[in-house]
PDB file of N, CA and C in Angstrom:
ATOM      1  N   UNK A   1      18.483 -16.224   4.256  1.00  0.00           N
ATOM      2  CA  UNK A   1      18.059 -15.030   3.539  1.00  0.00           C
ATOM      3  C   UNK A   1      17.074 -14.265   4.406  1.00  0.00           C
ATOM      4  N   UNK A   2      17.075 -12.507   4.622  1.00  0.00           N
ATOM      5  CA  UNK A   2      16.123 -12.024   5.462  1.00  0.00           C
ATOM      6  C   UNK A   2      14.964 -11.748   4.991  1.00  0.00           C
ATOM      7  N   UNK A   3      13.665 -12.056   5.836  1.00  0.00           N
ATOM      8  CA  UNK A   3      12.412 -11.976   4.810  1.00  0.00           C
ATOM      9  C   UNK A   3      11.987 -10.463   5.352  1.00  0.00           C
ATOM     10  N   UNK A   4      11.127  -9.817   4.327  1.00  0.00           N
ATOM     11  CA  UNK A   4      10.342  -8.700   4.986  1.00  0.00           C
ATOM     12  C   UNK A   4       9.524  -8.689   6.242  1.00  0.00           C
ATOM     13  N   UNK A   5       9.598  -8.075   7.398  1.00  0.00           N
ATOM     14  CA  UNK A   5       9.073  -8.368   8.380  1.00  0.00           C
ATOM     15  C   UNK A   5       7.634  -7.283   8.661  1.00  0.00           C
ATOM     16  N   UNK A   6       7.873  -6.352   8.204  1.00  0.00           N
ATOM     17  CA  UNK A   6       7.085  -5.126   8.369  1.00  0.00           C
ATOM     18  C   UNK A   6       7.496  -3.897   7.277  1.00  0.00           C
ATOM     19  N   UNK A   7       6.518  -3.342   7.053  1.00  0.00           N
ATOM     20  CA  UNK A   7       6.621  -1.593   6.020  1.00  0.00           C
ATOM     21  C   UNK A   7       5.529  -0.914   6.805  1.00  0.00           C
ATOM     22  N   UNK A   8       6.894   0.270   7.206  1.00  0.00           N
ATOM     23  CA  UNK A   8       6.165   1.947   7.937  1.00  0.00           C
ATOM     24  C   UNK A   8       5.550   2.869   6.473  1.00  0.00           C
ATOM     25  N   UNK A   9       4.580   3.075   6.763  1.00  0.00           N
ATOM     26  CA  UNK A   9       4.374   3.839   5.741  1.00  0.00           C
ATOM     27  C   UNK A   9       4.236   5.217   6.717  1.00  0.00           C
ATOM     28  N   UNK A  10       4.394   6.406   6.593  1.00  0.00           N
ATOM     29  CA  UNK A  10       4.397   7.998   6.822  1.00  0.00           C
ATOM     30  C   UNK A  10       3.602   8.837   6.444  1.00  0.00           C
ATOM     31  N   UNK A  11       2.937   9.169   6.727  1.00  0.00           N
ATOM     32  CA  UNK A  11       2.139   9.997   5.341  1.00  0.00           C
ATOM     33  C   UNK A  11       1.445  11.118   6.461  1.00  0.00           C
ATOM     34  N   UNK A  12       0.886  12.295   5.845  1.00  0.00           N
ATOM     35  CA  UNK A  12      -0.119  13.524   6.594  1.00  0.00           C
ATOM     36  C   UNK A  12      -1.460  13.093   6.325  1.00  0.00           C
ATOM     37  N   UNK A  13      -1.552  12.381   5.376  1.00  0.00           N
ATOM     38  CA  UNK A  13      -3.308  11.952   5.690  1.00  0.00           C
ATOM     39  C   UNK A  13      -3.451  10.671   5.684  1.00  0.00           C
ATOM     40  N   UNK A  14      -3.168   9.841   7.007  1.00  0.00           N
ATOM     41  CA  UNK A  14      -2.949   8.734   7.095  1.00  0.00           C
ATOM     42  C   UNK A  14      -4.843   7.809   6.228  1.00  0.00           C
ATOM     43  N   UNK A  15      -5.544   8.209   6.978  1.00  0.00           N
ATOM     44  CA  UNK A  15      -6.722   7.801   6.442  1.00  0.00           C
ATOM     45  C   UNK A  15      -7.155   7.633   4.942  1.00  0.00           C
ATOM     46  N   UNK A  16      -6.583   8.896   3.949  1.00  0.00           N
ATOM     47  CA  UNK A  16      -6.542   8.820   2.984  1.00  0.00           C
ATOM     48  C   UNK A  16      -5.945   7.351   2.317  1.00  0.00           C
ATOM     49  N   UNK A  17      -4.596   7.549   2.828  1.00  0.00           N
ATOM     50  CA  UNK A  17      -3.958   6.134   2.535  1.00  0.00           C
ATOM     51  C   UNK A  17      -4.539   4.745   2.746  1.00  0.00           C
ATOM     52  N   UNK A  18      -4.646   4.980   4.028  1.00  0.00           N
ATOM     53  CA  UNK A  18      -5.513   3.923   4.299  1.00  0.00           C
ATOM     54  C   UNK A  18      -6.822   3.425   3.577  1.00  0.00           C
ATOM     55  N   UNK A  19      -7.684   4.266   3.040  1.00  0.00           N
ATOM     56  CA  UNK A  19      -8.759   3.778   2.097  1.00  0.00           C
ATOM     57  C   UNK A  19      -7.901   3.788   0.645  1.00  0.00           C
ATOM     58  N   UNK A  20      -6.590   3.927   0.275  1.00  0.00           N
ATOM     59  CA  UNK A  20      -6.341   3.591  -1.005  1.00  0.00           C
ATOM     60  C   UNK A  20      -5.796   1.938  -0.975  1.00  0.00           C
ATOM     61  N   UNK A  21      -5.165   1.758   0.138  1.00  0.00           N
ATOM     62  CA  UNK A  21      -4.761   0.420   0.176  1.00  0.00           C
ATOM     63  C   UNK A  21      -6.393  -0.521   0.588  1.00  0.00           C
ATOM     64  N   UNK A  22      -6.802  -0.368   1.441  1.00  0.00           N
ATOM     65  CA  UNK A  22      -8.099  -0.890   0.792  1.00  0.00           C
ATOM     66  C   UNK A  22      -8.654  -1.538   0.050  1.00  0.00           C
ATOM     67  N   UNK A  23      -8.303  -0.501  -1.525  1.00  0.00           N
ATOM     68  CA  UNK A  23      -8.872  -0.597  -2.709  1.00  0.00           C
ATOM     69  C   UNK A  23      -8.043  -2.319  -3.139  1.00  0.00           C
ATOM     70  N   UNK A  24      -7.217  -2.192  -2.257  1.00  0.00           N
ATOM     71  CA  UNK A  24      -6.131  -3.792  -2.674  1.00  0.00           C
ATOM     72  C   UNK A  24      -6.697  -4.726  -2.207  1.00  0.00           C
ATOM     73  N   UNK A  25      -7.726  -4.702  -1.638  1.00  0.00           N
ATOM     74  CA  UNK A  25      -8.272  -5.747  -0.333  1.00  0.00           C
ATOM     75  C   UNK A  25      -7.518  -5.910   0.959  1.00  0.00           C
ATOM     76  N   UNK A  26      -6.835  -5.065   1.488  1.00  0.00           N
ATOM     77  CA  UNK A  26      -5.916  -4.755   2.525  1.00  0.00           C
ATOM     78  C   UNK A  26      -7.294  -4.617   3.913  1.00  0.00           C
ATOM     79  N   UNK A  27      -6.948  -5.011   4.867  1.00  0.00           N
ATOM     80  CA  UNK A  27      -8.169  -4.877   6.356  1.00  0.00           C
ATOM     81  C   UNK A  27      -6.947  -4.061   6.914  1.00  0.00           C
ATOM     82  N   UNK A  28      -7.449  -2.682   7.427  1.00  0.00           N
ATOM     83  CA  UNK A  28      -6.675  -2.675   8.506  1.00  0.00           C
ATOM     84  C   UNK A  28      -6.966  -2.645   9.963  1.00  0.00           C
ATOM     85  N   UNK A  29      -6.584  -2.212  10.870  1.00  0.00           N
ATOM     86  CA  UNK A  29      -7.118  -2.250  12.688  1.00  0.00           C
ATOM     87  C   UNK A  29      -6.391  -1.061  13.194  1.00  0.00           C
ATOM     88  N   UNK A  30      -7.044  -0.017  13.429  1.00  0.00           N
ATOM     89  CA  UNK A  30      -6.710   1.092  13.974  1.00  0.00           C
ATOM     90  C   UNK A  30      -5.703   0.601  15.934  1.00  0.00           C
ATOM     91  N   UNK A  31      -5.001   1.170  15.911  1.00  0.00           N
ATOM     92  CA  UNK A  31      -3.558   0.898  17.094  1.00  0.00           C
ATOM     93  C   UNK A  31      -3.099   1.862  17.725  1.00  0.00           C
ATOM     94  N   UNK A  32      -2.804   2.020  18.490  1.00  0.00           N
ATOM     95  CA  UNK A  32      -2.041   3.350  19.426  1.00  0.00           C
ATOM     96  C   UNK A  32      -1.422   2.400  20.076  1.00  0.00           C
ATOM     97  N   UNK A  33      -0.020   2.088  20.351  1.00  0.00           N
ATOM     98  CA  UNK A  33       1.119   2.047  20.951  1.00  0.00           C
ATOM     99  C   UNK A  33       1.117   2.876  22.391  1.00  0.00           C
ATOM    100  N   UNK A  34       1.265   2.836  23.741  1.00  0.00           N
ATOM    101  CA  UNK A  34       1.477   4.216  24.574  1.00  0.00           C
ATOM    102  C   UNK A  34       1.208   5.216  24.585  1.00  0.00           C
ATOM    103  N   UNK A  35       2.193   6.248  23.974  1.00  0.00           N
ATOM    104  CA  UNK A  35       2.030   7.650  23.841  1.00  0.00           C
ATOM    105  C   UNK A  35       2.317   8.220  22.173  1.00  0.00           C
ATOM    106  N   UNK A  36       2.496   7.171  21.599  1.00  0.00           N
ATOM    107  CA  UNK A  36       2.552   7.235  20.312  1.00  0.00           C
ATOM    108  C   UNK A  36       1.158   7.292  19.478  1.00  0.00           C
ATOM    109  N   UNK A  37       1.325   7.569  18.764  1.00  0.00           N
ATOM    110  CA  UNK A  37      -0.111   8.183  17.443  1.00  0.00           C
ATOM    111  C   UNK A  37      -0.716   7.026  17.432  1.00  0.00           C
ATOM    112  N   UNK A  38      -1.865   7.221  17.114  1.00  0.00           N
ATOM    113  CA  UNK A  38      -2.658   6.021  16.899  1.00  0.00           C
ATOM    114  C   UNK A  38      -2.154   6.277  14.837  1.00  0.00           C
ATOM    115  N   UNK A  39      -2.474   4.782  14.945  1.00  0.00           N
ATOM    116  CA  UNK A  39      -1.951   4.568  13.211  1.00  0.00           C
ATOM    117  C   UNK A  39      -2.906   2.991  13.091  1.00  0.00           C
ATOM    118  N   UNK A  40      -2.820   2.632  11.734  1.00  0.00           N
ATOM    119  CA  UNK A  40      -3.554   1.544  10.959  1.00  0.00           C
ATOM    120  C   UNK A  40      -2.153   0.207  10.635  1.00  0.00           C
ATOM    121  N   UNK A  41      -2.800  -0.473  10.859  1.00  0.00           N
ATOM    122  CA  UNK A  41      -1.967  -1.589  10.907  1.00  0.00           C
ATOM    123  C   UNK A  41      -2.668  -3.189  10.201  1.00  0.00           C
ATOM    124  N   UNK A  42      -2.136  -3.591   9.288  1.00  0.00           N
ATOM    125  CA  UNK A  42      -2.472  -5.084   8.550  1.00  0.00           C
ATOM    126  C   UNK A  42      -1.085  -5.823   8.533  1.00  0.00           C
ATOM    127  N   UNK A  43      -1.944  -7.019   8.591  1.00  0.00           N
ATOM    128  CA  UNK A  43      -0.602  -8.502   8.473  1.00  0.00           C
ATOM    129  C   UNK A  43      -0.965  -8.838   7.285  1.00  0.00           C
ATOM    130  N   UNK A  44      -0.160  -9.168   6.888  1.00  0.00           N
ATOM    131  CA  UNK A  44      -0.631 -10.113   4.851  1.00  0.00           C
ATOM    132  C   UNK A  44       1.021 -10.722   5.141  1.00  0.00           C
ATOM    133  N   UNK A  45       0.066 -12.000   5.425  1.00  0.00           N
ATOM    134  CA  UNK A  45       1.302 -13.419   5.461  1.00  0.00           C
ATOM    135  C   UNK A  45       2.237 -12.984   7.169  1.00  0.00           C
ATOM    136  N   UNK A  46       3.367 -12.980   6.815  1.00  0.00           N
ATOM    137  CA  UNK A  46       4.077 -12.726   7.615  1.00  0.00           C
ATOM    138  C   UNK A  46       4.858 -11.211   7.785  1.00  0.00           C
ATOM    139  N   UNK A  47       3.536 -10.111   7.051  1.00  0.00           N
ATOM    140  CA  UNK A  47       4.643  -8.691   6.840  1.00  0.00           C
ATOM    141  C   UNK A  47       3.522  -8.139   7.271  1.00  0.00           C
ATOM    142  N   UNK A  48       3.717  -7.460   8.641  1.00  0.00           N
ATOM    143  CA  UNK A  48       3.103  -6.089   8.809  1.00  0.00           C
ATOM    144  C   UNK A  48       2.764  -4.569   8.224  1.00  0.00           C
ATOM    145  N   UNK A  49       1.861  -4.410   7.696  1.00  0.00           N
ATOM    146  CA  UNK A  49       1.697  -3.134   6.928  1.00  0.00           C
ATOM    147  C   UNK A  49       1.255  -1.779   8.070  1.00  0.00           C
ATOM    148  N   UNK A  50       1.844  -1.307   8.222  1.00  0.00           N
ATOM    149  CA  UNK A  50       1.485   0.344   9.076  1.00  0.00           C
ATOM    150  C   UNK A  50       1.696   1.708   8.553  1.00  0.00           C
ATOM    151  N   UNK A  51       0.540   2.051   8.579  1.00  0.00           N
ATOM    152  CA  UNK A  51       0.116   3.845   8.201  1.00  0.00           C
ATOM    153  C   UNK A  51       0.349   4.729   9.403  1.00  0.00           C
ATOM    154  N   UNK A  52       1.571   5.360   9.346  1.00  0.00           N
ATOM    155  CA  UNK A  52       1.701   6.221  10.530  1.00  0.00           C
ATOM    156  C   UNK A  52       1.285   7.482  10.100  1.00  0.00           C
ATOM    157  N   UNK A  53       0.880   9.333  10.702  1.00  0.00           N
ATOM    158  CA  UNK A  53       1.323  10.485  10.609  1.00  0.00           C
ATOM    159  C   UNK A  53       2.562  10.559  10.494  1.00  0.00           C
ATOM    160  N   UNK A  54       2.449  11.506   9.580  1.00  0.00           N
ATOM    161  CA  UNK A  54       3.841  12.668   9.820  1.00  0.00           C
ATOM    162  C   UNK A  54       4.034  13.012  11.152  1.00  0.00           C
ATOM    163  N   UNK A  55       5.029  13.559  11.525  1.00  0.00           N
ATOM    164  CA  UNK A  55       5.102  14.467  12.277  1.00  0.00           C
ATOM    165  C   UNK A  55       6.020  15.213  11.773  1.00  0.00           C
ATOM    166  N   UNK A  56       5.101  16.512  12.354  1.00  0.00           N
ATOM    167  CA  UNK A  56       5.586  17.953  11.838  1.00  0.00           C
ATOM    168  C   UNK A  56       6.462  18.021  11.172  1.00  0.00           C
ATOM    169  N   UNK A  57       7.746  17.349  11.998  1.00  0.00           N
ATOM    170  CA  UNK A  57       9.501  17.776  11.393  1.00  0.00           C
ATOM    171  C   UNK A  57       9.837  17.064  10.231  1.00  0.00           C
ATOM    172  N   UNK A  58       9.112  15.604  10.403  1.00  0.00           N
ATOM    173  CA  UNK A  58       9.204  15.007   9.204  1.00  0.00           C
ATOM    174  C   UNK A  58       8.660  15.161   7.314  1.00  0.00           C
ATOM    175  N   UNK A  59       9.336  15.039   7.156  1.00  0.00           N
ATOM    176  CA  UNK A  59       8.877  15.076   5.163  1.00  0.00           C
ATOM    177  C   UNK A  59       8.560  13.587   4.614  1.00  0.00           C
ATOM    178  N   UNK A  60       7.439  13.827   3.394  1.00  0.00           N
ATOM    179  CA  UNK A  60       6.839  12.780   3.019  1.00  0.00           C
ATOM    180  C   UNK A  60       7.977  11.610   2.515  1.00  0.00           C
ATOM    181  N   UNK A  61       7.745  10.102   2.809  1.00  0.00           N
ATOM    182  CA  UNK A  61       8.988   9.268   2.256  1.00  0.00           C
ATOM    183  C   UNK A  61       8.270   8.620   0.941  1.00  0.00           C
ATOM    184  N   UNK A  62       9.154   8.427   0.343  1.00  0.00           N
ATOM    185  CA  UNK A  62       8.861   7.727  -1.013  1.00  0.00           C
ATOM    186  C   UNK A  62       8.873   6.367  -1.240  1.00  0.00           C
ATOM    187  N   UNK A  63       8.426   5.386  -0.055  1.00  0.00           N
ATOM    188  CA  UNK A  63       8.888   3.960  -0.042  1.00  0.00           C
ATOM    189  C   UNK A  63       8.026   3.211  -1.416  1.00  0.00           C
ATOM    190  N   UNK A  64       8.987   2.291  -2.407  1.00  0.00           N
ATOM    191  CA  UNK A  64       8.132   1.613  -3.202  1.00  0.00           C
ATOM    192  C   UNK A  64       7.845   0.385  -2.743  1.00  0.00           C
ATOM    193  N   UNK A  65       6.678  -0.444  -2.986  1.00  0.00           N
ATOM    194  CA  UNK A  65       6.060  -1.717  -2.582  1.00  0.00           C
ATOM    195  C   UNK A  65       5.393  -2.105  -3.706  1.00  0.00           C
ATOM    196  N   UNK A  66       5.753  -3.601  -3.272  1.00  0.00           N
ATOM    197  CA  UNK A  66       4.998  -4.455  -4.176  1.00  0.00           C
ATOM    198  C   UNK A  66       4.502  -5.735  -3.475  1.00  0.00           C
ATOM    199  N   UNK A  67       3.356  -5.740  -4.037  1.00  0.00           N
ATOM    200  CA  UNK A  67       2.024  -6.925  -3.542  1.00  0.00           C
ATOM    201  C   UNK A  67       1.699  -7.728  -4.446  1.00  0.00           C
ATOM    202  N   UNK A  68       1.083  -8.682  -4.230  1.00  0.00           N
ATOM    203  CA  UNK A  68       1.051  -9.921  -5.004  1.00  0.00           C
ATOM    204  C   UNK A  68      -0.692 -10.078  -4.600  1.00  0.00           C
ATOM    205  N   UNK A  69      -1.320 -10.089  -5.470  1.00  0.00           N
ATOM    206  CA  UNK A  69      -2.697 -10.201  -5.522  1.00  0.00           C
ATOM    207  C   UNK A  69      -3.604 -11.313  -6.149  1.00  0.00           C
ATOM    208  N   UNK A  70      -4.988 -11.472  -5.694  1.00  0.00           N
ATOM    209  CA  UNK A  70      -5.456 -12.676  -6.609  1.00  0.00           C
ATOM    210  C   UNK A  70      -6.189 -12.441  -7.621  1.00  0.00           C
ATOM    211  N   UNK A  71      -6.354 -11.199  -7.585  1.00  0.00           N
ATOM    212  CA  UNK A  71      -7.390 -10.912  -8.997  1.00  0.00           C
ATOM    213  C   UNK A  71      -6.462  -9.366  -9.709  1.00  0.00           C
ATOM    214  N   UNK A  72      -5.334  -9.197 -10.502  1.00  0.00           N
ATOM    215  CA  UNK A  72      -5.092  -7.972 -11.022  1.00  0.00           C
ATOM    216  C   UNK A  72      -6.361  -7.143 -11.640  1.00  0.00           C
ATOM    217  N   UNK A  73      -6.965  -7.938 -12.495  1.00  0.00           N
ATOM    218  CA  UNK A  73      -8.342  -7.073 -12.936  1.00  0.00           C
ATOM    219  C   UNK A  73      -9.223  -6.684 -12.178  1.00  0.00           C
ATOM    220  N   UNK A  74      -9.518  -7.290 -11.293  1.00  0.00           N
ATOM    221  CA  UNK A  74     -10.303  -6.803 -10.034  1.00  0.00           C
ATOM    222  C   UNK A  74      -9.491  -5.124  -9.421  1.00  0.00           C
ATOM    223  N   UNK A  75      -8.574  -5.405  -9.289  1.00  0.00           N
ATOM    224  CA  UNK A  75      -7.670  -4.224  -8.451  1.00  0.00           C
ATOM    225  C   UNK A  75      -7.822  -2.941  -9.608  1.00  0.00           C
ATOM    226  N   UNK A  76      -7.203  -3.910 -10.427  1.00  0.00           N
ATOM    227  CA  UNK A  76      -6.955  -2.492 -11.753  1.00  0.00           C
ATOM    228  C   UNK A  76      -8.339  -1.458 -11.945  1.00  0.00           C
ATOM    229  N   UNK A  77      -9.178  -2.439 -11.887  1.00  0.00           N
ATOM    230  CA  UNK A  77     -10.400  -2.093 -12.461  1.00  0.00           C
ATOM    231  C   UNK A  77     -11.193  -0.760 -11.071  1.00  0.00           C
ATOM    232  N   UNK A  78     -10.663  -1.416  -9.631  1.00  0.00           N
ATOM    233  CA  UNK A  78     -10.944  -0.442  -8.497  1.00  0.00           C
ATOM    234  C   UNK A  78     -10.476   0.570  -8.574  1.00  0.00           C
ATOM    235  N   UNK A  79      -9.196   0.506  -9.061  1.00  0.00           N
ATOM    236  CA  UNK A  79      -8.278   2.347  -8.694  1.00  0.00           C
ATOM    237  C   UNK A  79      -8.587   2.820  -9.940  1.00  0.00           C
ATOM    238  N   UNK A  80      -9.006   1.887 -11.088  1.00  0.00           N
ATOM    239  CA  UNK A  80      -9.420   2.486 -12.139  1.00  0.00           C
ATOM    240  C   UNK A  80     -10.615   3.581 -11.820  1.00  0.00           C
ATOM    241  N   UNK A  81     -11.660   3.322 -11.206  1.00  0.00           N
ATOM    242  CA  UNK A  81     -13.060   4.234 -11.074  1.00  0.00           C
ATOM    243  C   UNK A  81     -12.902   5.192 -10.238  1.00  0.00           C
ATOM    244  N   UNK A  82     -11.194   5.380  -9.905  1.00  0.00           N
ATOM    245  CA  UNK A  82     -10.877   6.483  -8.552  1.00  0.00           C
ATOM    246  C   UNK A  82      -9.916   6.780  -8.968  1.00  0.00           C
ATOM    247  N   UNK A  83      -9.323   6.434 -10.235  1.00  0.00           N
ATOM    248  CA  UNK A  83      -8.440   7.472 -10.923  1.00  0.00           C
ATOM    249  C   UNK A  83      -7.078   7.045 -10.211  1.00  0.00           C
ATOM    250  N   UNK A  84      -6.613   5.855 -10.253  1.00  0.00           N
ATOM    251  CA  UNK A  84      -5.092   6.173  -9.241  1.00  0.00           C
ATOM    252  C   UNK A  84      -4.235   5.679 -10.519  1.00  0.00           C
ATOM    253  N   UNK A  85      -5.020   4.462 -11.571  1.00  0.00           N
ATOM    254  CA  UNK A  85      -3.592   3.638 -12.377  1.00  0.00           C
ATOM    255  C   UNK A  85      -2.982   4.539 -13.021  1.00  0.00           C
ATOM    256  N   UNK A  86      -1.837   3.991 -13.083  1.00  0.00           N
ATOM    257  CA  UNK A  86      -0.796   4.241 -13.759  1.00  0.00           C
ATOM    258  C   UNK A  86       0.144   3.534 -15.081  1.00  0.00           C
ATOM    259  N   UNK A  87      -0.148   2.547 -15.035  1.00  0.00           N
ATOM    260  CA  UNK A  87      -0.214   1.619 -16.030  1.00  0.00           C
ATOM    261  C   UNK A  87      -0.866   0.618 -16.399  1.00  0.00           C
ATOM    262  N   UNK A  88      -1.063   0.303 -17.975  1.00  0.00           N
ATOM    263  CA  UNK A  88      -2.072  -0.652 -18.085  1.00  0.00           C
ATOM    264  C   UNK A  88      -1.570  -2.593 -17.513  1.00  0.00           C
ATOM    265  N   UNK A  89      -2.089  -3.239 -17.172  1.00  0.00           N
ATOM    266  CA  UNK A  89      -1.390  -4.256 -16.944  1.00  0.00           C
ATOM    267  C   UNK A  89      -0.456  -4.995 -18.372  1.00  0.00           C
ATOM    268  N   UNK A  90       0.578  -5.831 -17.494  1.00  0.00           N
ATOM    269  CA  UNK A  90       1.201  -6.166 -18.666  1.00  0.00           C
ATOM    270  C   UNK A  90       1.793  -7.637 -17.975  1.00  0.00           C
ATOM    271  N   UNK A  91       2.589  -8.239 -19.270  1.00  0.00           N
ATOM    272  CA  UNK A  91       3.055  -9.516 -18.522  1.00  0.00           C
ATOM    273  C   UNK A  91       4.808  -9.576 -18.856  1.00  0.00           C
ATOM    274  N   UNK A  92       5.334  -9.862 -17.457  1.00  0.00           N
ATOM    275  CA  UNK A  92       6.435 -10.311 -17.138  1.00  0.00           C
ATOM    276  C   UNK A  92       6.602 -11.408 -16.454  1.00  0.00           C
ATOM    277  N   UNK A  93       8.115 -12.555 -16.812  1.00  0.00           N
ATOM    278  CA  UNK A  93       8.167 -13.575 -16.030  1.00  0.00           C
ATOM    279  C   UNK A  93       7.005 -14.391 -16.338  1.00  0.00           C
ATOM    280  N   UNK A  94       5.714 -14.345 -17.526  1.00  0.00           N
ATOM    281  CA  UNK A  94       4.650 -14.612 -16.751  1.00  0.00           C
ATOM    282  C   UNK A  94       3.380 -14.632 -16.050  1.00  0.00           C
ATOM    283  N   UNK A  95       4.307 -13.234 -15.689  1.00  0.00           N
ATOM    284  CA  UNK A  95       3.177 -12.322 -14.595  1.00  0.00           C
ATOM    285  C   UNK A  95       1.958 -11.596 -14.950  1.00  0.00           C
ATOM    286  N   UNK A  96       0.967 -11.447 -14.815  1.00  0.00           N
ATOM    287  CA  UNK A  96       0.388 -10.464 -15.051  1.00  0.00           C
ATOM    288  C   UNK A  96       0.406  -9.516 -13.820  1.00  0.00           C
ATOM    289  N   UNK A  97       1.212  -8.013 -14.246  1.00  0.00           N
ATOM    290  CA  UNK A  97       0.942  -6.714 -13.357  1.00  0.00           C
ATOM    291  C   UNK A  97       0.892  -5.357 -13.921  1.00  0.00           C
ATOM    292  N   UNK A  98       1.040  -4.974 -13.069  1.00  0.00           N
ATOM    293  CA  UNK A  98       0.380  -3.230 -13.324  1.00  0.00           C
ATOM    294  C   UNK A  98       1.156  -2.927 -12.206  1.00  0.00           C
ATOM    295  N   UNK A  99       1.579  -1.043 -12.355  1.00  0.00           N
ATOM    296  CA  UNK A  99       2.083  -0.045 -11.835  1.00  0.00           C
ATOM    297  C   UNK A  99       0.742   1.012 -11.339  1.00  0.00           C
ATOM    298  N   UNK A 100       0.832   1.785 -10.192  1.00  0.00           N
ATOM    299  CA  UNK A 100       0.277   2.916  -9.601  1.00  0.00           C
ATOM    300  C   UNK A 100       0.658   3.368  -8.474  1.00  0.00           C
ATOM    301  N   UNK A 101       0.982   4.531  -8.165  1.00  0.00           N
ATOM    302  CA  UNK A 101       1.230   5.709  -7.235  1.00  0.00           C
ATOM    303  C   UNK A 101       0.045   5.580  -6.255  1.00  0.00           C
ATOM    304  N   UNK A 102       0.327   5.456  -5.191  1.00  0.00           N
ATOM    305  CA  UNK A 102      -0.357   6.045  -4.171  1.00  0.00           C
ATOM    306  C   UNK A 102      -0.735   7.439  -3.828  1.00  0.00           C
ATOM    307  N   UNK A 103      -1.554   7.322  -3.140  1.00  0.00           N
ATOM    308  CA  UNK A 103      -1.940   9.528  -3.146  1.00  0.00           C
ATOM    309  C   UNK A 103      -0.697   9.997  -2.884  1.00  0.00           C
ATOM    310  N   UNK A 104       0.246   9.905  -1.973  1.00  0.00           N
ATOM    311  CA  UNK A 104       1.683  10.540  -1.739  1.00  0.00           C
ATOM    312  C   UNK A 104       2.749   9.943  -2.248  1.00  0.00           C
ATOM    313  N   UNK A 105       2.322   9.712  -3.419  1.00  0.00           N
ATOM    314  CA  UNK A 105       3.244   8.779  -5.041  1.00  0.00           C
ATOM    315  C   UNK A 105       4.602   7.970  -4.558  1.00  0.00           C
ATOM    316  N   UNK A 106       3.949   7.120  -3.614  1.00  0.00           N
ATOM    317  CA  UNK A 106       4.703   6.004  -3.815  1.00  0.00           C
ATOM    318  C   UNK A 106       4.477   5.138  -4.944  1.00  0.00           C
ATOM    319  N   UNK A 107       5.435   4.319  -5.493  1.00  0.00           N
ATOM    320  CA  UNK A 107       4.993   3.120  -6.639  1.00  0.00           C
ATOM    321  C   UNK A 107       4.781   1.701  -5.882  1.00  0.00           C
ATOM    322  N   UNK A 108       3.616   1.720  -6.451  1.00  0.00           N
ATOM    323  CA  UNK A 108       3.474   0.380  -6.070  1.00  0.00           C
ATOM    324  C   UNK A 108       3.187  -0.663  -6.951  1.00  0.00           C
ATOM    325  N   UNK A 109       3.793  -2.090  -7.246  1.00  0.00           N
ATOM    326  CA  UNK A 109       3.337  -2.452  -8.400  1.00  0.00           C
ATOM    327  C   UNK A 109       3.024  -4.061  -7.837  1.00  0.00           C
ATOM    328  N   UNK A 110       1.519  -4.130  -8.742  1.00  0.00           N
ATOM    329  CA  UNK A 110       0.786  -5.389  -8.079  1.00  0.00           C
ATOM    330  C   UNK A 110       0.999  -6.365  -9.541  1.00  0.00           C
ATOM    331  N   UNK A 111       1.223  -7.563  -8.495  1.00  0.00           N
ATOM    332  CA  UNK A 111       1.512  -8.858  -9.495  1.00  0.00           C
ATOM    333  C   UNK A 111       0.309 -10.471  -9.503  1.00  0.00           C
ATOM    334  N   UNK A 112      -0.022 -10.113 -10.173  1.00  0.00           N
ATOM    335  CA  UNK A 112      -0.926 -11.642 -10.160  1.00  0.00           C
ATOM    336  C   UNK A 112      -0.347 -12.688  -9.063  1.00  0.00           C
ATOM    337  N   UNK A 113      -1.127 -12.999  -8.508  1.00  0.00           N
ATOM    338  CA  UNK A 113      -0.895 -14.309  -7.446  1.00  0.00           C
ATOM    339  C   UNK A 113      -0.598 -15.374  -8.582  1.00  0.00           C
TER     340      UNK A 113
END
């Protein structure tokens, strides 16, 4: 079975993004490749997370993600005081999670570890 290896994220205000994932407990490490953009980059487990720019020609992508966290109330309660949730947590499977959009409304939905 293929596992996730990495997610490009795209965006025009990469930084922005970058302090919303953050709010997840996400570290990232600023990177420049060659001649390519410098962009933000985190490992969680075995999946690379990267915040690239746009460029110009390109249009915003809509990728959805989902993370697995150790505290949902902790998280909820962060994007709560910055206005991002989108739903209240709930339980599936089990689970306790919650739904929210990123600033360039991707969905992302976090699941209790």
């Amino acid at each position: 079975m293929p596992e996730l290896s990495f997610v490009v994220i795209k965006t025009i205000d990469p930084e922005r993004i970058k302090r919303f994932y953050e709010l997840l407990g996400i570290t990232f490490e600023e990177e420049k490749h060659g001649n390519g953009p410098k962009h933000f980059a985190a490992t969680l487990g075995s999946v690379v997370l990267e915040i690239y720019p746009l460029r110009p020609s390109e249009t915003s992508d809509r990728t959805a993600l989902g993370f697995t966290v150790s505290n949902v109330s902790g998280v909820f309660d962060a994007l709560c005081a910055v206005g991002y949730v989108y739903s209240t947590p709930f339980e599936r499977d089990g689970k306790r999670i919650f739904t929210v959009f990123d600033p360039d409304g991707r969905y992302i939905e976090l699941t209790q570890k």
